[in-house]
PDB file of N, CA and C in Angstrom:
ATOM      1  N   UNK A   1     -13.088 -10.908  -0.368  1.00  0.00           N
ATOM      2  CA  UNK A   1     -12.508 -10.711   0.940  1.00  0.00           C
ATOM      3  C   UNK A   1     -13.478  -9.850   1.756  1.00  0.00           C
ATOM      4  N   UNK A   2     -14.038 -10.180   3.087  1.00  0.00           N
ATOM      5  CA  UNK A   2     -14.852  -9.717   3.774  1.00  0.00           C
ATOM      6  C   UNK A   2     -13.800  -8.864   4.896  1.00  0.00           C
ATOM      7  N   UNK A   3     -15.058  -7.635   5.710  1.00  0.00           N
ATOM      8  CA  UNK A   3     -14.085  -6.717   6.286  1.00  0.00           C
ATOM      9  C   UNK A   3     -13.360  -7.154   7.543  1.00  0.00           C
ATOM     10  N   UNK A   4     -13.524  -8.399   8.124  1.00  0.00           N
ATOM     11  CA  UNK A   4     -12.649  -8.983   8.885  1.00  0.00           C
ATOM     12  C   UNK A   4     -11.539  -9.638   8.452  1.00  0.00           C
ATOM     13  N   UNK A   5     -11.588  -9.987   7.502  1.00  0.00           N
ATOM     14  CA  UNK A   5     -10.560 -10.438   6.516  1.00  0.00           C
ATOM     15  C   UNK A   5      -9.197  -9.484   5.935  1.00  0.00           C
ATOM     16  N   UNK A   6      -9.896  -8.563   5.503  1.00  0.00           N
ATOM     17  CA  UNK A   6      -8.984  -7.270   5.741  1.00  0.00           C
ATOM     18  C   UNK A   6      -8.553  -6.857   6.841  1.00  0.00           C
ATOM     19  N   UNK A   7      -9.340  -6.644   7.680  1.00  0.00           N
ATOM     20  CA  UNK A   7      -8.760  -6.258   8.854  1.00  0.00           C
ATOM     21  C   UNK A   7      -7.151  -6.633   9.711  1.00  0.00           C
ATOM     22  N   UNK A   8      -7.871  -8.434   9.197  1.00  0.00           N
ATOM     23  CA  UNK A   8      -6.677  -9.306   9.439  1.00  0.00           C
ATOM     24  C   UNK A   8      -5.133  -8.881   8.758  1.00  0.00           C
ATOM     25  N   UNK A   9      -5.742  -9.174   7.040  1.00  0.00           N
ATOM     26  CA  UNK A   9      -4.694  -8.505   6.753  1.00  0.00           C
ATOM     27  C   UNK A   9      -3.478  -7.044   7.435  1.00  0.00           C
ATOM     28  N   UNK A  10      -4.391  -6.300   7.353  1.00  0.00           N
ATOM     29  CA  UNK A  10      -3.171  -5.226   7.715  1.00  0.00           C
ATOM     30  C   UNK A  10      -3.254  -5.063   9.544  1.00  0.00           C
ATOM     31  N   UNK A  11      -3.624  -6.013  10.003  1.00  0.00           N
ATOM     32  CA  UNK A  11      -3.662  -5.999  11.819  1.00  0.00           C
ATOM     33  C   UNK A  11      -3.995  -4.814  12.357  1.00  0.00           C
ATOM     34  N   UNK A  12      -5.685  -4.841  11.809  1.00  0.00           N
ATOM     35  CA  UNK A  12      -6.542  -3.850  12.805  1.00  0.00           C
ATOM     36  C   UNK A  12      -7.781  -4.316  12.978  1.00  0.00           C
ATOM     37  N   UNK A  13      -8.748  -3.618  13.624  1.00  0.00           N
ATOM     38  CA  UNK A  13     -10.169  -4.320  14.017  1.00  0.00           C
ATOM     39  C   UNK A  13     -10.802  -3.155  13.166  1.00  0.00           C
ATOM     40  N   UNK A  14     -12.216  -3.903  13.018  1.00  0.00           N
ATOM     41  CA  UNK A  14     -13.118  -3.075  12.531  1.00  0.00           C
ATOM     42  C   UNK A  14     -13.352  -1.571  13.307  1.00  0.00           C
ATOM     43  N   UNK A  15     -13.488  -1.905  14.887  1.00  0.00           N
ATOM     44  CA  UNK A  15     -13.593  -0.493  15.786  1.00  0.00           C
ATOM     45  C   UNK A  15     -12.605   0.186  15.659  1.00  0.00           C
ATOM     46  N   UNK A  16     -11.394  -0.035  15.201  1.00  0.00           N
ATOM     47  CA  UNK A  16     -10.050   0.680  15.352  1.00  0.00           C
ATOM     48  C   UNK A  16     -10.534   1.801  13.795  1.00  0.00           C
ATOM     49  N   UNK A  17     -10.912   0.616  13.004  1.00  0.00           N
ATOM     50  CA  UNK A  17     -10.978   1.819  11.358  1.00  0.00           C
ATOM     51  C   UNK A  17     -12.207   2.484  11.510  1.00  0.00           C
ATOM     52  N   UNK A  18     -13.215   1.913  12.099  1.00  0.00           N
ATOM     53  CA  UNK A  18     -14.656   2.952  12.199  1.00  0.00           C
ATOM     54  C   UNK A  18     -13.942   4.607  13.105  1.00  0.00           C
ATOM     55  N   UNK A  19     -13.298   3.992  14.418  1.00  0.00           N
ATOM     56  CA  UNK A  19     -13.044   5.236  14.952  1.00  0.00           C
ATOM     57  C   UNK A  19     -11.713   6.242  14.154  1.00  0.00           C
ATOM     58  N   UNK A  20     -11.010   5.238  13.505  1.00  0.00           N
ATOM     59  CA  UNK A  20     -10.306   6.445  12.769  1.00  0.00           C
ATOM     60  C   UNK A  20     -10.920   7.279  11.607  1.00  0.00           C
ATOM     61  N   UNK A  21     -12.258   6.620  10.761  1.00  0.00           N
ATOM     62  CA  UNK A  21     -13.025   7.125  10.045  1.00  0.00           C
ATOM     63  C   UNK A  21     -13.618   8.327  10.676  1.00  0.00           C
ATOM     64  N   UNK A  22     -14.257   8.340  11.836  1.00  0.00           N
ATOM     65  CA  UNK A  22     -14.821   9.605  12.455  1.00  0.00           C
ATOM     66  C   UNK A  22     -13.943  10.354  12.933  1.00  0.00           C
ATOM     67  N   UNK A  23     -12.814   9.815  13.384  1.00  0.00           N
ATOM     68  CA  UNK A  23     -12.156  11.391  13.749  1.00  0.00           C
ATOM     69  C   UNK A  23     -12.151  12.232  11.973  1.00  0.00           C
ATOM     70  N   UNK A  24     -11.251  10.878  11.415  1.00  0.00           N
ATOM     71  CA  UNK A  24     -11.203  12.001   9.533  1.00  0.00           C
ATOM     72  C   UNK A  24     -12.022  12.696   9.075  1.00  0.00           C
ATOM     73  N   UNK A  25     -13.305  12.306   9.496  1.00  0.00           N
ATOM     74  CA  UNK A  25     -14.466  12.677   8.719  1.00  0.00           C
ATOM     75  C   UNK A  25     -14.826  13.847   9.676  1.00  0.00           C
ATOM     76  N   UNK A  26     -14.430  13.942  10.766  1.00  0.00           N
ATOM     77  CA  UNK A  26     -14.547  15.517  11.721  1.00  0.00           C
ATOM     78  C   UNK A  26     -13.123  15.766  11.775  1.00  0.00           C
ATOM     79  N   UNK A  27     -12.826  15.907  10.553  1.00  0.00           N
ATOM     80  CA  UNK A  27     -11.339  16.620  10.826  1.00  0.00           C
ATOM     81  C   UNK A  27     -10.286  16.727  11.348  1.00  0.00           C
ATOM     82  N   UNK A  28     -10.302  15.672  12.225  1.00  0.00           N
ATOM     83  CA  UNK A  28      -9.589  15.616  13.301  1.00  0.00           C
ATOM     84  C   UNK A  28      -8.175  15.075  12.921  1.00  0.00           C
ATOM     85  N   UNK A  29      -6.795  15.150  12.071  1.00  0.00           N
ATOM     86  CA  UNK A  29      -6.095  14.541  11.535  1.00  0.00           C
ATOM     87  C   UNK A  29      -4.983  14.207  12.783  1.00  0.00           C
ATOM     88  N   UNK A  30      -4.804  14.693  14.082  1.00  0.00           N
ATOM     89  CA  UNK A  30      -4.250  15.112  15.112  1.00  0.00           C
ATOM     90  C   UNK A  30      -3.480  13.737  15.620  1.00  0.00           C
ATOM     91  N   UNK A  31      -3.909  12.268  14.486  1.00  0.00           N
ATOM     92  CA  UNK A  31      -3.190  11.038  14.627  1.00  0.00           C
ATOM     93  C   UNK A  31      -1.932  10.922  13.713  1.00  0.00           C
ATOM     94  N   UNK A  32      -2.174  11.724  12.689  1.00  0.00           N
ATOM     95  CA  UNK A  32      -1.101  11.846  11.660  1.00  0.00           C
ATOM     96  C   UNK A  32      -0.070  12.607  11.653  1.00  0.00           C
ATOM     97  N   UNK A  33       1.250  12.244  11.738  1.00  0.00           N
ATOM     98  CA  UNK A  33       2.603  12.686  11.589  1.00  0.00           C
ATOM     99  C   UNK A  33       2.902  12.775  10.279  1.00  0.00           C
ATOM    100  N   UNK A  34       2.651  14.350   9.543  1.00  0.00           N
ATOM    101  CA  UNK A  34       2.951  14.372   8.214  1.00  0.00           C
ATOM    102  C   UNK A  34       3.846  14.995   8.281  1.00  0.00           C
ATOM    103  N   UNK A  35       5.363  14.864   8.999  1.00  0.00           N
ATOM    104  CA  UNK A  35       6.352  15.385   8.899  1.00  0.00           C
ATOM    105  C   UNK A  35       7.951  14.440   7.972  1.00  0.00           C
ATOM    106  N   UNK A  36       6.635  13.258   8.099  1.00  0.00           N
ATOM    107  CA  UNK A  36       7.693  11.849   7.531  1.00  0.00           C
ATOM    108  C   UNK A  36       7.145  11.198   6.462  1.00  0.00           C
ATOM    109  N   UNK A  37       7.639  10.377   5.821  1.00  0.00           N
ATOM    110  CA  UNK A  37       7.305   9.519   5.053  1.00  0.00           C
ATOM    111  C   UNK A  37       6.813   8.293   5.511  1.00  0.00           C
ATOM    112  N   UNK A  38       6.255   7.291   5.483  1.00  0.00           N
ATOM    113  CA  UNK A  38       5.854   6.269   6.098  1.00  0.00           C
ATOM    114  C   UNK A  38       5.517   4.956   4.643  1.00  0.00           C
ATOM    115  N   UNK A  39       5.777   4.198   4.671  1.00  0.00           N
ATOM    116  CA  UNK A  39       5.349   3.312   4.017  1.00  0.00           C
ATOM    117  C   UNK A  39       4.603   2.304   4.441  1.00  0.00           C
ATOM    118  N   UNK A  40       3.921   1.766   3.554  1.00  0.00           N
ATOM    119  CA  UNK A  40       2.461   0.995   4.147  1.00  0.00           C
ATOM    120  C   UNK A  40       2.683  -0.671   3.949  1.00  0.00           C
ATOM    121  N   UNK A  41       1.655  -0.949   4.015  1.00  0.00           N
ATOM    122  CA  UNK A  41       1.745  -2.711   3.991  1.00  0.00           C
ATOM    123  C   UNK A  41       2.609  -3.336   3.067  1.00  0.00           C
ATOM    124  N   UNK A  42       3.529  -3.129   2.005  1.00  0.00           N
ATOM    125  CA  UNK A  42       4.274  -3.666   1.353  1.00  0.00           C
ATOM    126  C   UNK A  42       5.466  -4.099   2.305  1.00  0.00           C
ATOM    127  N   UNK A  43       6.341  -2.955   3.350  1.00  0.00           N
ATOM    128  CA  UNK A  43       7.124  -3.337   4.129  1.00  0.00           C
ATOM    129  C   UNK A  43       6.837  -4.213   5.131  1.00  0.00           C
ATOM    130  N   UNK A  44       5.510  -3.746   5.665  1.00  0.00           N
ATOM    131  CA  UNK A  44       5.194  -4.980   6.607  1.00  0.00           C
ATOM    132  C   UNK A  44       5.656  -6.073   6.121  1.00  0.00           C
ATOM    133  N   UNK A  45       5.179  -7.038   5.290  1.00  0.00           N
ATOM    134  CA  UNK A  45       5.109  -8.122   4.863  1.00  0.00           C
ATOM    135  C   UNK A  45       6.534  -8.076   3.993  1.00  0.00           C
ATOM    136  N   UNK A  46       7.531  -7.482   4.005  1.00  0.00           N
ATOM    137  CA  UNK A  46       8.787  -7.668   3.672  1.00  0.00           C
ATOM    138  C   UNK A  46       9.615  -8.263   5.024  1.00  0.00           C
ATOM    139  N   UNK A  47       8.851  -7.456   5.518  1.00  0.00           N
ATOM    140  CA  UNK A  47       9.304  -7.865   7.339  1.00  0.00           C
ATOM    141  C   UNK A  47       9.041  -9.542   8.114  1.00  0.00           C
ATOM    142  N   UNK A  48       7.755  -9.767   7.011  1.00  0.00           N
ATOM    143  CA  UNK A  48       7.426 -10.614   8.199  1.00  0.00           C
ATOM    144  C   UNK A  48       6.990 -11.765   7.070  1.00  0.00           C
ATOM    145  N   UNK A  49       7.063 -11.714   5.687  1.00  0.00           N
ATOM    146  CA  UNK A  49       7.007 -13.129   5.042  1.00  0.00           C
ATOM    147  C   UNK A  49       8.357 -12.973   4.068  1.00  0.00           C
ATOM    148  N   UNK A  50       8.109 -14.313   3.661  1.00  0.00           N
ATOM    149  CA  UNK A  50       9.647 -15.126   2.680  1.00  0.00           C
ATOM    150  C   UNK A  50       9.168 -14.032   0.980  1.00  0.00           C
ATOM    151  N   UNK A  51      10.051 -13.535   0.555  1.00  0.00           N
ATOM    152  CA  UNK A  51       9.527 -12.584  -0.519  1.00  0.00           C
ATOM    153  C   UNK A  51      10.269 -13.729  -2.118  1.00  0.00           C
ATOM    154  N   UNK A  52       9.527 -13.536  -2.889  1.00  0.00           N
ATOM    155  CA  UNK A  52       9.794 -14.590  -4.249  1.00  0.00           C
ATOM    156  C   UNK A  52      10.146 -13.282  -5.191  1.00  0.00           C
ATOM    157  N   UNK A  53      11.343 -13.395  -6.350  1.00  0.00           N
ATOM    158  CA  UNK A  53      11.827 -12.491  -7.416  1.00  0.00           C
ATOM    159  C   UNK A  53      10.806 -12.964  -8.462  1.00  0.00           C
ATOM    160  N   UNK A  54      10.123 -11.968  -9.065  1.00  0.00           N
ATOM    161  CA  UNK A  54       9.229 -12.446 -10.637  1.00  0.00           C
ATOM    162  C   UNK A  54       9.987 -11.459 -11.490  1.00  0.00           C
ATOM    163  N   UNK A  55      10.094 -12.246 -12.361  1.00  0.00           N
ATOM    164  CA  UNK A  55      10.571 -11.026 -14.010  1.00  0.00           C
ATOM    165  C   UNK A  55       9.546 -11.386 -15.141  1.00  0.00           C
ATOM    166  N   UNK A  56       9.003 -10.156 -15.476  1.00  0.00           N
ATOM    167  CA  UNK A  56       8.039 -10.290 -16.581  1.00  0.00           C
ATOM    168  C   UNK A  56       8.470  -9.665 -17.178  1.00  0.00           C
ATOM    169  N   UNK A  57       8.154  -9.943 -18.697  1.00  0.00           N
ATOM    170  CA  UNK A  57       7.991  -8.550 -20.165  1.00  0.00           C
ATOM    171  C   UNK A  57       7.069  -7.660 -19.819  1.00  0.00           C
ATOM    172  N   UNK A  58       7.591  -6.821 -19.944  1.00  0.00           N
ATOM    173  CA  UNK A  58       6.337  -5.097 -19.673  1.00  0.00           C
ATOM    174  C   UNK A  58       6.954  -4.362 -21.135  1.00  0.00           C
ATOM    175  N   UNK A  59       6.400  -3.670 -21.751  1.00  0.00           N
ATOM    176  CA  UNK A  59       6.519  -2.664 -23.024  1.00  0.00           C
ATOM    177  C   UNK A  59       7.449  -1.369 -22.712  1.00  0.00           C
ATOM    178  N   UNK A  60       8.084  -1.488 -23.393  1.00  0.00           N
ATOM    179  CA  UNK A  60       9.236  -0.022 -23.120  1.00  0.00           C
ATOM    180  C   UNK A  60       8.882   1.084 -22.537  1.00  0.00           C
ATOM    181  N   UNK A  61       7.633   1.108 -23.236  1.00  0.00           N
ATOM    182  CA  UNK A  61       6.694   3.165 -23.250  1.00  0.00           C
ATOM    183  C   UNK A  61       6.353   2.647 -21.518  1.00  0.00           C
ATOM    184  N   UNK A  62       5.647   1.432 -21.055  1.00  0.00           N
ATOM    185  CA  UNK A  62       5.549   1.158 -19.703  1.00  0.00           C
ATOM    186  C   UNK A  62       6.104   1.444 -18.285  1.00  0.00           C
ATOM    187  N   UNK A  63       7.917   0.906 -18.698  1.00  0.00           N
ATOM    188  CA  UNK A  63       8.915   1.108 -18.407  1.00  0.00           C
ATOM    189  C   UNK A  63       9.170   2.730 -17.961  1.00  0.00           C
ATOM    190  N   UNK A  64       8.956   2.914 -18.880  1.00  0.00           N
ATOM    191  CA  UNK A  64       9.684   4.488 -18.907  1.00  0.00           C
ATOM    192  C   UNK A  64       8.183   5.214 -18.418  1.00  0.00           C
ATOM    193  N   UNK A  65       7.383   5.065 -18.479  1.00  0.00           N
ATOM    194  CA  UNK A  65       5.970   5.436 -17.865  1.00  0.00           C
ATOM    195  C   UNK A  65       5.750   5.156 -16.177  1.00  0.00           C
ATOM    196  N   UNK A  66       6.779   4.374 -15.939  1.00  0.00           N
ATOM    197  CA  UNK A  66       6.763   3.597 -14.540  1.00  0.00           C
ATOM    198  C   UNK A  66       8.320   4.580 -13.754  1.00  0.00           C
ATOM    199  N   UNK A  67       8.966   4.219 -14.711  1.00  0.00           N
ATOM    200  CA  UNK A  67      10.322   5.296 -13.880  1.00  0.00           C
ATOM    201  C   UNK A  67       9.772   6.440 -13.669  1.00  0.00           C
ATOM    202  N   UNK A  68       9.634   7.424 -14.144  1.00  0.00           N
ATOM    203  CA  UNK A  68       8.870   8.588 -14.293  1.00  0.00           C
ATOM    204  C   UNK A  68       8.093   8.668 -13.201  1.00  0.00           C
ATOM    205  N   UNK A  69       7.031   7.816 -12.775  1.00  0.00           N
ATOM    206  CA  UNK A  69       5.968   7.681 -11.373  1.00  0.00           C
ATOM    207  C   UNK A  69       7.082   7.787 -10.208  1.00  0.00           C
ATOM    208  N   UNK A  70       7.870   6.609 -10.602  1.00  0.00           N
ATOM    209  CA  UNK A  70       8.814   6.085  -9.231  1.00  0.00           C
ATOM    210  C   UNK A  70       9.635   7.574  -8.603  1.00  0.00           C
ATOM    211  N   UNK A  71      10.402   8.230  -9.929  1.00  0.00           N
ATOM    212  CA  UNK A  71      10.684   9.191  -9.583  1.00  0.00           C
ATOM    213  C   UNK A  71       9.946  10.571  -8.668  1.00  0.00           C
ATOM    214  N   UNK A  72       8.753  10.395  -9.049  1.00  0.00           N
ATOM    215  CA  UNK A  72       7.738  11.587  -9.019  1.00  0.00           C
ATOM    216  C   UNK A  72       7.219  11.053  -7.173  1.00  0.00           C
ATOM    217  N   UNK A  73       7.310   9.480  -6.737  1.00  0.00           N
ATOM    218  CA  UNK A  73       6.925   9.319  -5.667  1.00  0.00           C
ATOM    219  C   UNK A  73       8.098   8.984  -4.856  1.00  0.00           C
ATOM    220  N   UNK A  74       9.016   8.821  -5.478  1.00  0.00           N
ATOM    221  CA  UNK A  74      10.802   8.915  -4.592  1.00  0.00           C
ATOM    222  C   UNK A  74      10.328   7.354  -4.138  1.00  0.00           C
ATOM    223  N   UNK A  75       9.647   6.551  -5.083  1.00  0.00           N
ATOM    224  CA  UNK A  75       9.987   5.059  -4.626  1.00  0.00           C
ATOM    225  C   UNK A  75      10.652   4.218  -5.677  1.00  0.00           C
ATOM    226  N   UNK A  76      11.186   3.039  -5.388  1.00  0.00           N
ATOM    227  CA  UNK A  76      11.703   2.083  -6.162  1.00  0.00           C
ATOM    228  C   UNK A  76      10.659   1.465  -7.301  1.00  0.00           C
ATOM    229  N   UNK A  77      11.252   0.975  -8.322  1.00  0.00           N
ATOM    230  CA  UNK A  77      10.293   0.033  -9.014  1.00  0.00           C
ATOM    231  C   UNK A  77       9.824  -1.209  -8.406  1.00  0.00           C
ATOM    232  N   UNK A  78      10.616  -1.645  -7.645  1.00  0.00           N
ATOM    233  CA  UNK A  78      10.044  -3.160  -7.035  1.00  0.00           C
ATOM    234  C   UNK A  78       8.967  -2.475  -5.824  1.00  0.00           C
ATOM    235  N   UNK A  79       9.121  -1.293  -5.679  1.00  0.00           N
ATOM    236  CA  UNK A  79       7.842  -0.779  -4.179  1.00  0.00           C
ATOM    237  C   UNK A  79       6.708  -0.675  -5.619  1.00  0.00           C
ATOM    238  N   UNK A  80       7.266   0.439  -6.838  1.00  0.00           N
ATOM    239  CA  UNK A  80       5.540   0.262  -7.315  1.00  0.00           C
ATOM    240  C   UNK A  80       4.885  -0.922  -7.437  1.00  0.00           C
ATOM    241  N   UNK A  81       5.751  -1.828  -8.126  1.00  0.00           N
ATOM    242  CA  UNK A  81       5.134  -3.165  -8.775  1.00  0.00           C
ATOM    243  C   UNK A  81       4.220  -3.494  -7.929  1.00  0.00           C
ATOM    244  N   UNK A  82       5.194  -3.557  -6.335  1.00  0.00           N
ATOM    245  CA  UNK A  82       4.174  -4.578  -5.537  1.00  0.00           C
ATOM    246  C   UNK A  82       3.216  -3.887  -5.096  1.00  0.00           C
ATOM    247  N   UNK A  83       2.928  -2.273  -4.813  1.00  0.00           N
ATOM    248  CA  UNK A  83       1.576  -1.804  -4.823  1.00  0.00           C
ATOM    249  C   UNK A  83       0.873  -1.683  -5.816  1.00  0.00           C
ATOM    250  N   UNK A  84       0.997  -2.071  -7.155  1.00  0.00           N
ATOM    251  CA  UNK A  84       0.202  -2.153  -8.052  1.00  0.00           C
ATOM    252  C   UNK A  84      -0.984  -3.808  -8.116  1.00  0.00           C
ATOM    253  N   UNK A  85       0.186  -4.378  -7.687  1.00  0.00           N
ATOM    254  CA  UNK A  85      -0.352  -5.686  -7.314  1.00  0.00           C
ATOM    255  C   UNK A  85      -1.025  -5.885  -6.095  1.00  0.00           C
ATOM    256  N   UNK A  86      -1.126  -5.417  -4.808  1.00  0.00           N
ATOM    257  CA  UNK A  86      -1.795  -4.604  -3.615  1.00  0.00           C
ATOM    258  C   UNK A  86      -2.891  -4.320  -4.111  1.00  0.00           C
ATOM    259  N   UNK A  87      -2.837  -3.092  -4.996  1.00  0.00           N
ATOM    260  CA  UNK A  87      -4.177  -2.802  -5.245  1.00  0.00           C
ATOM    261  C   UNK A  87      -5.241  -3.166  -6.329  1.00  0.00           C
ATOM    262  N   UNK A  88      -4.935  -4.196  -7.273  1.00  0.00           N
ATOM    263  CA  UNK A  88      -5.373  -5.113  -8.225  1.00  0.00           C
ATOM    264  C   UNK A  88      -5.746  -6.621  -7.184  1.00  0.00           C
ATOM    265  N   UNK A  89      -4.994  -6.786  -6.470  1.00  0.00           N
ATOM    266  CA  UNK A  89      -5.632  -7.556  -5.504  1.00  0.00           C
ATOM    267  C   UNK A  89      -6.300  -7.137  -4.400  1.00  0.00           C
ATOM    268  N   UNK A  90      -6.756  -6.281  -4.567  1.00  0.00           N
ATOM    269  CA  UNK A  90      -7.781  -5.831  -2.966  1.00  0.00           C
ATOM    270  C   UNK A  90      -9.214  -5.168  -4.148  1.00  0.00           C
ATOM    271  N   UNK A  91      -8.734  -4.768  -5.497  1.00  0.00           N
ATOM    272  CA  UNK A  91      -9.584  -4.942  -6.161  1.00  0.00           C
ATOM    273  C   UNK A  91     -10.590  -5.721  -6.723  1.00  0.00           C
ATOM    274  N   UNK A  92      -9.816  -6.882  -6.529  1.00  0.00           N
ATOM    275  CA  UNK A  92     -10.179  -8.251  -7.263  1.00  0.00           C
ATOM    276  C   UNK A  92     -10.989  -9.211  -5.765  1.00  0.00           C
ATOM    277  N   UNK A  93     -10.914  -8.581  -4.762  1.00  0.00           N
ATOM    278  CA  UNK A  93     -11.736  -9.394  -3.681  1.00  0.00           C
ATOM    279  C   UNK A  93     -12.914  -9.620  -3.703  1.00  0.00           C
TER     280      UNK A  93
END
């Protein structure tokens, strides 16, 4: 996946992430509302495509290795799954 391609994905331009890179990188965080929680591209696309149920076997110790996270990030198991899969696929580009 090339960086217009991404871009596409989460609906921004390359100039939009270069200039948010330089403000970050001079410190400038003065775009960010860290008074909230916000969730990222998983909801988008709950929003805006047809979503499919998968059930797989995962290993108990997994399970309970995964509640534990969910708890620790106050999200659901179906939010980790699908950012695990998010980021195994943006890995895999």
């Amino acid at each position: 996946m090339n960086d217009r391609e991404l871009c596409e994905l989460f609906g921004t331009t390359i100039e939009d992430v270069e200039r948010g890179v330089a403000k970050v990188e001079s410190g400038d965080y003065s775009d960010f509302d860290f008074s909230k929680v916000t969730m990222g591209r998983p909801f988008i696309t709950m929003e805006k495509e047809k979503m499919e149920t998968i059930s797989i076997p995962v290993p108990k110790s997994r399970v309970a290795a995964m509640r534990e996270a969910t708890e620790r990030l106050g999200i659901s198991r179906s939010e980790f799954v699908r950012r695990a899969i998010e980021h195994e696929l943006l890995a895999t580009a």
